[in-house]
Every structure is written in structure tokens, then in C-alpha cells.
Protein backbone atom coordinates (compact mmCIF):
# COMPACT_ATOMS: atom_id res chain seq x y z
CA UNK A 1 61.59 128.59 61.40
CA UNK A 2 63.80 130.62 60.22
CA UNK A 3 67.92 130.36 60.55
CA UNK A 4 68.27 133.03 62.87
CA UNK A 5 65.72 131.97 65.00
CA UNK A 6 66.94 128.02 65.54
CA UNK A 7 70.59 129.49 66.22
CA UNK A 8 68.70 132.22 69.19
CA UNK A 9 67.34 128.77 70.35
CA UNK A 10 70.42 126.77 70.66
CA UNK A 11 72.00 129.86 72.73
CA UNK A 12 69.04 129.87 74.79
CA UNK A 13 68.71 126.18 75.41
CA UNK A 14 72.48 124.56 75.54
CA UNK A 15 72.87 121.03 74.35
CA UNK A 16 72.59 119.20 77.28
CA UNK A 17 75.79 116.52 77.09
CA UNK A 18 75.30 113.20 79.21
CA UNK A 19 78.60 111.62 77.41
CA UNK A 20 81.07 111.64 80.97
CA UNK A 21 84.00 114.76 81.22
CA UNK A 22 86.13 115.44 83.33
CA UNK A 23 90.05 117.31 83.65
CA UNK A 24 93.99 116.24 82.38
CA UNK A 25 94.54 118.39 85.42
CA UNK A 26 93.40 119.07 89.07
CA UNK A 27 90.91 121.99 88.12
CA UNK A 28 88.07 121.45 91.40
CA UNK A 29 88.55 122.17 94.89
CA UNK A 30 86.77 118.47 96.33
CA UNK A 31 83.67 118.20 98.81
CA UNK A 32 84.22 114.94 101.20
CA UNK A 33 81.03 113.67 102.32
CA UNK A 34 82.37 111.14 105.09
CA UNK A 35 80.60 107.86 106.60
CA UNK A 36 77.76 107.10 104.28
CA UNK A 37 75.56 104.05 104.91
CA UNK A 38 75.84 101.91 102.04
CA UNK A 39 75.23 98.84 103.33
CA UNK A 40 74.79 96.16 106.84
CA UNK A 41 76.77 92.96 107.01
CA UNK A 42 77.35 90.29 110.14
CA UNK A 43 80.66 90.33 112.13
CA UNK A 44 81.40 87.31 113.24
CA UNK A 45 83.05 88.53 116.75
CA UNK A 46 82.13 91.84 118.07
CA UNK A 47 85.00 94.22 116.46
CA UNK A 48 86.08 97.22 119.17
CA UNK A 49 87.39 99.48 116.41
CA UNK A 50 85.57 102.70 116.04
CA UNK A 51 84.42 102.25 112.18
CA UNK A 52 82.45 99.20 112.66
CA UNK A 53 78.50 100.88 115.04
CA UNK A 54 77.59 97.49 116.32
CA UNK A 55 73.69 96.61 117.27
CA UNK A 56 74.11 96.72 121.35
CA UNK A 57 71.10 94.48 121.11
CA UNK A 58 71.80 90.92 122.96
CA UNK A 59 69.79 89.31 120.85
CA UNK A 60 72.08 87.60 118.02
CA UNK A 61 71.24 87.98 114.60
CA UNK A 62 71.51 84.43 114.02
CA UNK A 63 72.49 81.50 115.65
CA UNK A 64 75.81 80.93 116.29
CA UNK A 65 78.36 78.62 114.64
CA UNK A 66 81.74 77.34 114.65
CA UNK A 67 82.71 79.52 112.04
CA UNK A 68 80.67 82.71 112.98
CA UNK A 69 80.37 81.79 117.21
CA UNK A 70 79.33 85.96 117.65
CA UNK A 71 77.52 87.14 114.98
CA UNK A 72 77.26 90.51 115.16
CA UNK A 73 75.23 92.92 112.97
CA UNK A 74 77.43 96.21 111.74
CA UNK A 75 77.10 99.22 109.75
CA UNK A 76 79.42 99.70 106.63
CA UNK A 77 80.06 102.78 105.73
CA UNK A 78 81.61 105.08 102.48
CA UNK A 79 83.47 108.44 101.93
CA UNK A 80 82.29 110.19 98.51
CA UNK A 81 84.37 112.77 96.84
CA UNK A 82 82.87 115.11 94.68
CA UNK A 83 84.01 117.59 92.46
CA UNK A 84 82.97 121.17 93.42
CA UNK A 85 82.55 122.03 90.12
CA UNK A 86 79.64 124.87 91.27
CA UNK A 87 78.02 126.73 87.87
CA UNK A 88 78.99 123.64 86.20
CA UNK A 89 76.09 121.84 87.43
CA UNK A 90 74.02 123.70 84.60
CA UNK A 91 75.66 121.92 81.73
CA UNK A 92 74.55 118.55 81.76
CA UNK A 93 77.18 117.04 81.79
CA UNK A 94 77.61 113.51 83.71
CA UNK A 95 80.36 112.76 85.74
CA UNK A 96 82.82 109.65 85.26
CA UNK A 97 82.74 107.88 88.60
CA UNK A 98 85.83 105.96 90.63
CA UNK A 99 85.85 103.12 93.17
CA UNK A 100 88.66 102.86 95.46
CA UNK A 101 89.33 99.41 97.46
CA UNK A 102 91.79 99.96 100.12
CA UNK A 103 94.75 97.04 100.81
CA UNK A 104 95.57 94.87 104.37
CA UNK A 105 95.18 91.46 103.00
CA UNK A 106 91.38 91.61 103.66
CA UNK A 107 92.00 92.05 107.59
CA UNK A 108 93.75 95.53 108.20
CA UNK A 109 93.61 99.46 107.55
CA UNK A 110 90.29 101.13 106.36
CA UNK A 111 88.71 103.41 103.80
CA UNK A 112 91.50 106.02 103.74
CA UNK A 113 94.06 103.03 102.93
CA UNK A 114 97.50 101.99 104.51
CA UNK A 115 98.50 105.56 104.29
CA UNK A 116 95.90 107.08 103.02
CA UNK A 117 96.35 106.64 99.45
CA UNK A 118 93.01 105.79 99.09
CA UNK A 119 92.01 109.45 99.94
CA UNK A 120 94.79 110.44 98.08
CA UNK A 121 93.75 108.86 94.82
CA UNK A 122 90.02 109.47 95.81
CA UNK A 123 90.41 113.47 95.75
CA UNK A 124 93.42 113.11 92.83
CA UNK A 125 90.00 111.89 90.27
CA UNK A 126 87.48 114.13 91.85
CA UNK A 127 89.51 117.07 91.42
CA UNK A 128 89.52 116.73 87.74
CA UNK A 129 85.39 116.39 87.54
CA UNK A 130 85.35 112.11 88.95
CA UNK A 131 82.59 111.43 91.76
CA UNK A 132 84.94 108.85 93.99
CA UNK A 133 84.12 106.68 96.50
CA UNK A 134 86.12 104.59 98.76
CA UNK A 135 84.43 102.17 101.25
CA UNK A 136 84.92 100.60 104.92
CA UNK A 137 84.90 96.77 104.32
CA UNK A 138 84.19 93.63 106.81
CA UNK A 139 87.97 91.88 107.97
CA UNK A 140 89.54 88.73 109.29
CA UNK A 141 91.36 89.62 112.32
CA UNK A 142 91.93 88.71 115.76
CA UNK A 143 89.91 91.78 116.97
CA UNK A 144 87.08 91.27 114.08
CA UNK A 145 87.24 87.57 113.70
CA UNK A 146 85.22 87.55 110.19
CA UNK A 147 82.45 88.50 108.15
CA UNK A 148 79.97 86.03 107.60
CA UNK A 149 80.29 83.44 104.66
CA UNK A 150 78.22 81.03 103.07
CA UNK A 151 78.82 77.67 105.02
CA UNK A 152 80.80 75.97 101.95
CA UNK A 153 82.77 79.32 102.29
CA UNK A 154 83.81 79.42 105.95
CA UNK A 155 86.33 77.26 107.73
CA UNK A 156 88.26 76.04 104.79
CA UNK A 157 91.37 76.47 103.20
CA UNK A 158 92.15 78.28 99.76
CA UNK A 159 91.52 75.83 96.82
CA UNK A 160 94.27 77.99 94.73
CA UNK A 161 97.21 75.16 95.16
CA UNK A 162 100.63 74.70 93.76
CA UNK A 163 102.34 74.82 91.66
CA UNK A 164 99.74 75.01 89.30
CA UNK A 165 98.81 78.26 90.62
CA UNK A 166 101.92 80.32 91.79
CA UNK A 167 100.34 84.10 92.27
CA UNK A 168 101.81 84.85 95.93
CA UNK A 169 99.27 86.34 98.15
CA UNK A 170 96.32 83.39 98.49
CA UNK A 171 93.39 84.37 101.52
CA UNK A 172 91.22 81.73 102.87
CA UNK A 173 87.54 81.97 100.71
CA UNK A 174 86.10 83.45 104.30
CA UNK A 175 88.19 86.03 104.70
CA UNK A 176 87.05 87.01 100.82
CA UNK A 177 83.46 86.79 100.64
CA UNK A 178 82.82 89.45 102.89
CA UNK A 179 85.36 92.09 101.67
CA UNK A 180 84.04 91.27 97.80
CA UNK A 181 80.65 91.06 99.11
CA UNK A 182 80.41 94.53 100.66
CA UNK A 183 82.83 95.91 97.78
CA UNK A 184 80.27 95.09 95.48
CA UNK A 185 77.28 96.15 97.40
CA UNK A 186 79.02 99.72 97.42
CA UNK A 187 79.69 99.81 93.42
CA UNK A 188 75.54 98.77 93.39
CA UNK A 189 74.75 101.72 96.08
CA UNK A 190 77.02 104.40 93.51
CA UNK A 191 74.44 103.49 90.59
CA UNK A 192 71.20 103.52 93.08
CA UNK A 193 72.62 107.42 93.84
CA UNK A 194 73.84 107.95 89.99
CA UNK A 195 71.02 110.78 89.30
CA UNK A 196 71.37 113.17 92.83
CA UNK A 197 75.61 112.33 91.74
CA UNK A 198 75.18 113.21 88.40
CA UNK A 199 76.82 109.86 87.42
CA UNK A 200 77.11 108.56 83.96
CA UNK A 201 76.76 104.71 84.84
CA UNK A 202 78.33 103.69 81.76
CA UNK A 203 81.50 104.77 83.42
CA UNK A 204 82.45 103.93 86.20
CA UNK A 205 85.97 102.55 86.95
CA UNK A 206 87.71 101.44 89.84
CA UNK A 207 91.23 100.65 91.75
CA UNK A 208 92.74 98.88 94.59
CA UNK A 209 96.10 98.39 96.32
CA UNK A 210 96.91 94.59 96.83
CA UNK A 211 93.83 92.70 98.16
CA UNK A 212 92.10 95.87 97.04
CA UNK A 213 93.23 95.26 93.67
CA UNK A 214 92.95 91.50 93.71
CA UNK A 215 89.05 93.01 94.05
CA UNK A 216 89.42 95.11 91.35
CA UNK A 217 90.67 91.83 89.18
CA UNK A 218 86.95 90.15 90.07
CA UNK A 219 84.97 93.27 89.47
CA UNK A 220 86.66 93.31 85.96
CA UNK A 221 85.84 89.67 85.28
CA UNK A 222 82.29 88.76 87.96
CA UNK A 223 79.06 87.70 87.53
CA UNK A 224 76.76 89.66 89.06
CA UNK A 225 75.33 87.15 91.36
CA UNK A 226 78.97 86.61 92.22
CA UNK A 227 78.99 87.18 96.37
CA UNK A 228 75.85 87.98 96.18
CA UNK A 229 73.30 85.21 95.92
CA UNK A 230 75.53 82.73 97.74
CA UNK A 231 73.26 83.63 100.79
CA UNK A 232 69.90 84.77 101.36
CA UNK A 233 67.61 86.92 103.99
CA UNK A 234 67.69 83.52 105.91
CA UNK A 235 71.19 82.81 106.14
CA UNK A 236 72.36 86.39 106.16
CA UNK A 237 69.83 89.28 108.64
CA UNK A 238 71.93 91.54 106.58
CA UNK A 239 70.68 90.34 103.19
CA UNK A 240 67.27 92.99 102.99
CA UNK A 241 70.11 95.70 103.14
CA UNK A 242 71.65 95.15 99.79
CA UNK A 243 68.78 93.50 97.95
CA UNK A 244 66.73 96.44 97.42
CA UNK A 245 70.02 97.56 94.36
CA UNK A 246 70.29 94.31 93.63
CA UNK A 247 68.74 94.89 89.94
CA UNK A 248 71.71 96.90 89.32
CA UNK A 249 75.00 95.85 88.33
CA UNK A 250 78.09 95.49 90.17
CA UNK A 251 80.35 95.43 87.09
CA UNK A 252 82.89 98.09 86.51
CA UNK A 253 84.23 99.30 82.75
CA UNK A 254 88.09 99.59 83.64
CA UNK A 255 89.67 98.68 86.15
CA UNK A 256 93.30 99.26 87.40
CA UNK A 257 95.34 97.00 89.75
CA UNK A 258 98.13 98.32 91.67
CA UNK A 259 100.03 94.94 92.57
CA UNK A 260 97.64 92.31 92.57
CA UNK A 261 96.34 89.12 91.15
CA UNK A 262 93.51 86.70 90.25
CA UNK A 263 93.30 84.55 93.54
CA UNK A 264 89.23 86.13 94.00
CA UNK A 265 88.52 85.51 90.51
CA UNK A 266 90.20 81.84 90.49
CA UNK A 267 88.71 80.73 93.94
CA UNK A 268 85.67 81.76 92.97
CA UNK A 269 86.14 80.08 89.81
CA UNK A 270 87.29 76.77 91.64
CA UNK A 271 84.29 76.72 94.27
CA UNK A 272 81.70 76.92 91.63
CA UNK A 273 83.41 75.33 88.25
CA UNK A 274 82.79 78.40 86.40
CA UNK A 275 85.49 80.12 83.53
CA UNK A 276 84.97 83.76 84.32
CA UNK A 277 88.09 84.90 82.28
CA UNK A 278 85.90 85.47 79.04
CA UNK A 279 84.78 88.28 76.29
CA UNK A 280 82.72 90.78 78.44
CA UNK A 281 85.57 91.54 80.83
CA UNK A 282 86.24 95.11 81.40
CA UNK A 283 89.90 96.19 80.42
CA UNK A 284 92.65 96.40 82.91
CA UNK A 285 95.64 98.11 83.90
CA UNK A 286 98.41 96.10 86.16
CA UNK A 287 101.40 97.87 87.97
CA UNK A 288 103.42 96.13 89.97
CA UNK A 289 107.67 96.78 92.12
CA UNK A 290 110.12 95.12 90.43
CA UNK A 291 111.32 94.10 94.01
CA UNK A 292 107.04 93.05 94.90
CA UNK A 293 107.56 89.59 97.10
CA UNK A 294 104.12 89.72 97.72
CA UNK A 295 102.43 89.42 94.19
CA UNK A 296 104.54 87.29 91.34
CA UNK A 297 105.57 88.15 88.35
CA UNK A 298 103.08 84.87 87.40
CA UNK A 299 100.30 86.55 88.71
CA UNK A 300 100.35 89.29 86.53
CA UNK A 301 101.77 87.64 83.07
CA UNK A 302 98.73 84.75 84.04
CA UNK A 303 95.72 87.32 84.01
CA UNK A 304 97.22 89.43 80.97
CA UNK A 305 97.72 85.19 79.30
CA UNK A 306 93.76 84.69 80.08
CA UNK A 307 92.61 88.40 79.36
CA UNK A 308 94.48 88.06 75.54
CA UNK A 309 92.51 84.85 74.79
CA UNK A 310 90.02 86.62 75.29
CA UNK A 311 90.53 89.24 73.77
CA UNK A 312 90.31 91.50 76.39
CA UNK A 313 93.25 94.37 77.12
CA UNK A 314 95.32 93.75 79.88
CA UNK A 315 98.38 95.76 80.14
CA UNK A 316 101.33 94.92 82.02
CA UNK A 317 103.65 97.81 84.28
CA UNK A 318 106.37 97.31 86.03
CA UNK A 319 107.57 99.86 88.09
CA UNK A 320 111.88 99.24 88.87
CA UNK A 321 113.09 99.58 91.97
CA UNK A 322 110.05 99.81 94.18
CA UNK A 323 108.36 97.13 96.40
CA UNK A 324 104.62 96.11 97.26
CA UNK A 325 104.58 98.82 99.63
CA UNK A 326 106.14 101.58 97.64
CA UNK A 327 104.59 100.68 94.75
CA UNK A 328 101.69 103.48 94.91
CA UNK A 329 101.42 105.88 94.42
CA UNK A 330 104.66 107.54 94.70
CA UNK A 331 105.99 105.18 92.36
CA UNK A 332 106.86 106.13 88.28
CA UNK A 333 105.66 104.35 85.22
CA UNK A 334 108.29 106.95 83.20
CA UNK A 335 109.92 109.70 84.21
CA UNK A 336 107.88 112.80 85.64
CA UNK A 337 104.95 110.18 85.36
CA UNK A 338 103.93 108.85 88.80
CA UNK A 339 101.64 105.80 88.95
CA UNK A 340 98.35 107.36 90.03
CA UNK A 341 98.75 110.07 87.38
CA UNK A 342 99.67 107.46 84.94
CA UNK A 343 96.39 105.45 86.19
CA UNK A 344 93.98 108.23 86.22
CA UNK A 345 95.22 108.81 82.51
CA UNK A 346 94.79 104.97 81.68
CA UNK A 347 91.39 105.01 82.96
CA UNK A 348 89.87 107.81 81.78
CA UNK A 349 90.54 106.40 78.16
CA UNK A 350 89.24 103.03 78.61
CA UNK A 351 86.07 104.85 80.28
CA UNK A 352 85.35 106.84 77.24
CA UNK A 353 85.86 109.96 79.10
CA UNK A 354 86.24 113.09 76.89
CA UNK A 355 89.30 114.63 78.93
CA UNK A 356 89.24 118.38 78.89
């Protein structure tokens, strides 16, 4: 074949590019494609806030229990966020994708966040090319009661004590398992939907606000049978609804943490004896006030400690003058550099992400 010829054939037939792109700037106008089934999970009291459709059945899932005495099956739900990147489509090339895990201390606010900076951050990486997803979670209230839990999970305190372990915000191991549980599930459902997405499952990131980001600490460092396997289609009704993704992996790339710390990652650790703080962690990016009373200083200068004998990256932000709730995302890492832009940067590097 002659020169002229292969070159006619390139122009005709583009390279087709799976390595992920996206945008430094906001380039897309973004599609929202709200309330997605992801996933079912049991309440354990019947929750009266709209986001949670409840079985009406009166038949109870499973029996009840001191720690679960109204089990309730529910549907959990996701908003995706998609670039509308139109003629685009034809290029091949694979999108970077972004989890979102909203803050409350496990028991308040939803999807959209405390003030919706969830959505915010959501369409802030999907108008640069991202797919982002941010996801309705099981909580601990007095309305809710709680998810379900493994039974060496539910009624007892935290095992984090002090002053060995001084990270500030510490939740009971119930009031975790179902929020990681269902977090994770979600991350699984974004790979099972990777080829209609156009995802490149290689990387995909993700973020959280407080107990969001105390999340995003255990999806940096889990196993994958981490709040999964715990329970089976016995113990949990729910169980069929995330086992069909189960082959696929829960694990995130990069990760960054807008004020939070290891207390999922240690409890689990504690309950089970295992040392998940190791080589294979995915990188991660901490921000946290200078005036945060929720989250310590420890907390952050511990995880960055365990992530460096590792040999892991783990860098450290603090933002002055801000608290835990101003920290994000109006808060600035530098000047004319706010935290989500500085994030979105962040991430996109440690993704691989060829930023256009």
C-alpha cells in the first residue's frame, strides 16, 4: 500500500482513543439524569422522607430484631451527570468518571449534599467531559432508625478509643455499614453501566464532604469484600440486588477528602484484625478549615503517617480561616484557587486524565 493511500485511510478511519479526556475548563452544557435505581437495602424503621419508595407490603423482609425491630425494604437511588458533549461521541474517546458522597454524619441531607455541593461539584466535573454520579444512601436517624448491619455490627459502640485514636468525628459501626455498603454498591453499578457511559474504568475517582469523605478514605484503602460479604441473601432480602456486579470492583484510583478521616477504614480494621493501610491504596488528596472542630488535625497528619509508609501519596491542605462547614467548596487552597477547582485539578492528574 502505498503512502498516500495509508494516510487517505487514517483520515477516513480516526484513531479511536480509549485513554480518558476531559476539560481545564467548563466547556459542556450537563444532562442530569435524576433517581436511578442502583441498588435495594433494609431500613430498619419505616423512614417517611420522600427519597426512601418503601415496599407497602406487610409482610417483613425478615424477622425482626432488637437492632433492626422494622425492617423495611427501600429503593436507593442515584443522580448521573453527563457531559453533553454531542458530535463528540464519534471520537472514541472514554470519559473519566466521579463519585460524589454527600456529608450528615451518616444520618442527614441527601444526594444533592448539605447545600447542594454535591450537585455543585457533580456538574463542576461533568462540564469539563467527567460522567458524575452522586448517590442517596441508607441513615441513622430518629425518623430512619438504621440500615441493616451484620449482627457483630449492630448495637455496639465504636471500637476507635482514646487516646490512642484522637480523629474527632467517630460513628457507631451500624450507622457505617450501610452508608459504605450502598456507597460501594453504587461505584460497582458505574462500572456495570461503563460501556452505554462511555466510561474508562481505569479512572474513576471520587469525593466526599465529612462522613462522605471519611468514605472516600475506605474506598482509597478497601477490600473489595469490605461491606459486602459481611452478609448474605439470608441475612440481608436485599443481598440478590447488588450481587449480580459483585465481580466488579468497588475500588476507586484517587480519591479526595474534603475534611475527613480514617474512623471507616480503622473500625473496619479493628472488627476484623486486618492492616488495610498498605501498597495498592489509591492516592489521596486531604483539605481541611484551619478552625475544623469536627475532624483533627491528627486525623489528617495520621492517614498521610500510614499512606507514606506505604508509599502511597497523601497530600495534606489546609485551608485558613474556614471551618468544617465552610470548608467546601467556597473555600481557597491559594488565591483565585477555590477548593473544588483545586480538587478537580488534583484528580484529574492522579487519574491519568489527558486534560485538554
Amino acid at each position: 500500500m502505498v503512502r498516500s493511500q495509508v494516510l487517505l485511510l487514517f483520515l477516513c478511519f480516526p484513531v479511536v482513543r480509549t485513554d480518558p479526556v476531559a476539560h481545564k475548563n467548563s466547556v459542556f452544557p450537563v444532562l442530569e439524569l435524576p433517581e436511578v435505581l442502583y441498588a435495594q437495602g433494609v431500613q430498619c424503621k419505616h423512614d417517611s422522607m420522600e427519597r426512601y419508595d418503601a415496599h407497602t407490603s406487610e409482610e417483613l423482609p425478615i424477622p425482626p430484631t432488637p437492632s433492626c425491630p422494622q425492617p423495611t425494604v427501600v429503593n436507593l437511588t442515584l443522580d448521573v451527570y453527563l457531559p453533553d458533549d454531542g458530535p463528540q461521541n464519534s471520537t472514541g474517546n472514554h470519559r473519566p468518571a466521579f463519585v460524589a458522597i454527600h456529608s450528615g454524619g451518616y444520618a442527614s441531607n441527601n444526594e444533592s449534599g448539605y447545600k447542594n455541593e454535591m450537585r455543585i461539584a457533580c456538574e463542576h466535573f461533568a462540564s469539563r467531559g467527567f460522567v458524575a454520579i452522586t448517590m442517596n444512601y441508607r441513615l441513622t436517624n430518629a425518623a430512619s432508625g438504621s440500615g441493616l448491619a451484620p449482627a457483630n455490627w449492630s448495637g455496639i459502640p465504636s471500637p476507635l478509643k482514646s487516646p490512642s485514636w484522637q480523629g474527632g468525628f467517630n460513628p457507631t459501626p451500624q450507622r457505617v455499614y450501610a452508608a459504605v455498603r450502598d456507597t460501594k454498591a453504587a461505584i460497582r453499578w458505574l462500572r456495570a453501566h461503563a460501556a452505554s457511559l462511555r466510561i474508562n474504568t481505569t479512572a474513576i475517582g471520587a469525593g466526599g464532604w465529612s462522613a462522605g469523605a471519611c468514605t472516600t478514605v475506605h474506598l482509597a484503602t478497601t477490600e473489595e469484600w469490605d461491606f459486602t460479604t459481611e452478609m448474605n441473601a439470608t441475612t440481608d432480602p436485599t443481598f440478590l440486588s447488588i450481587s449480580d456486579n459483585m465481580h466488579l470492583s468497588s475500588k476507586i484510583k484517587a480519591g479526595v477528602v474534603w475534611a475527613g478521616n480514617a474512623a471507616v477504614t480503622d473500625m473496619k480494621d479493628a472488627l476484623d484484625g486486618g492492616q488495610r493501610f498498605r501498597a495498592p491504596n489509591a492516592p489521596l488528596a486531604m483539605y481541611r478549615g484551619s478552625d475544623d472542630t469536627v475532624m483533627t488535625p491528627w486525623a489528617q497528619l495520621e492517614v498521610q503517617r500510614k499512606f507514606n509508609a506505604s508509599g502511597v501519596r497523601c497530600d495534606l491542605h489546609l485551608i485558613q480561616g474556614v471551618g468544617h462547614s465552610s470548608l467546601f467548596p467556597q473555600g481557597n487552597v491559594s488565591a483565585n484557587m477555590p477548593v473544588l477547582n483545586h480538587s478537580y485539578l488534583w484528580l484529574s492528574r492522579n487519574l491519568g486524565v489527558n486534560l485538554v
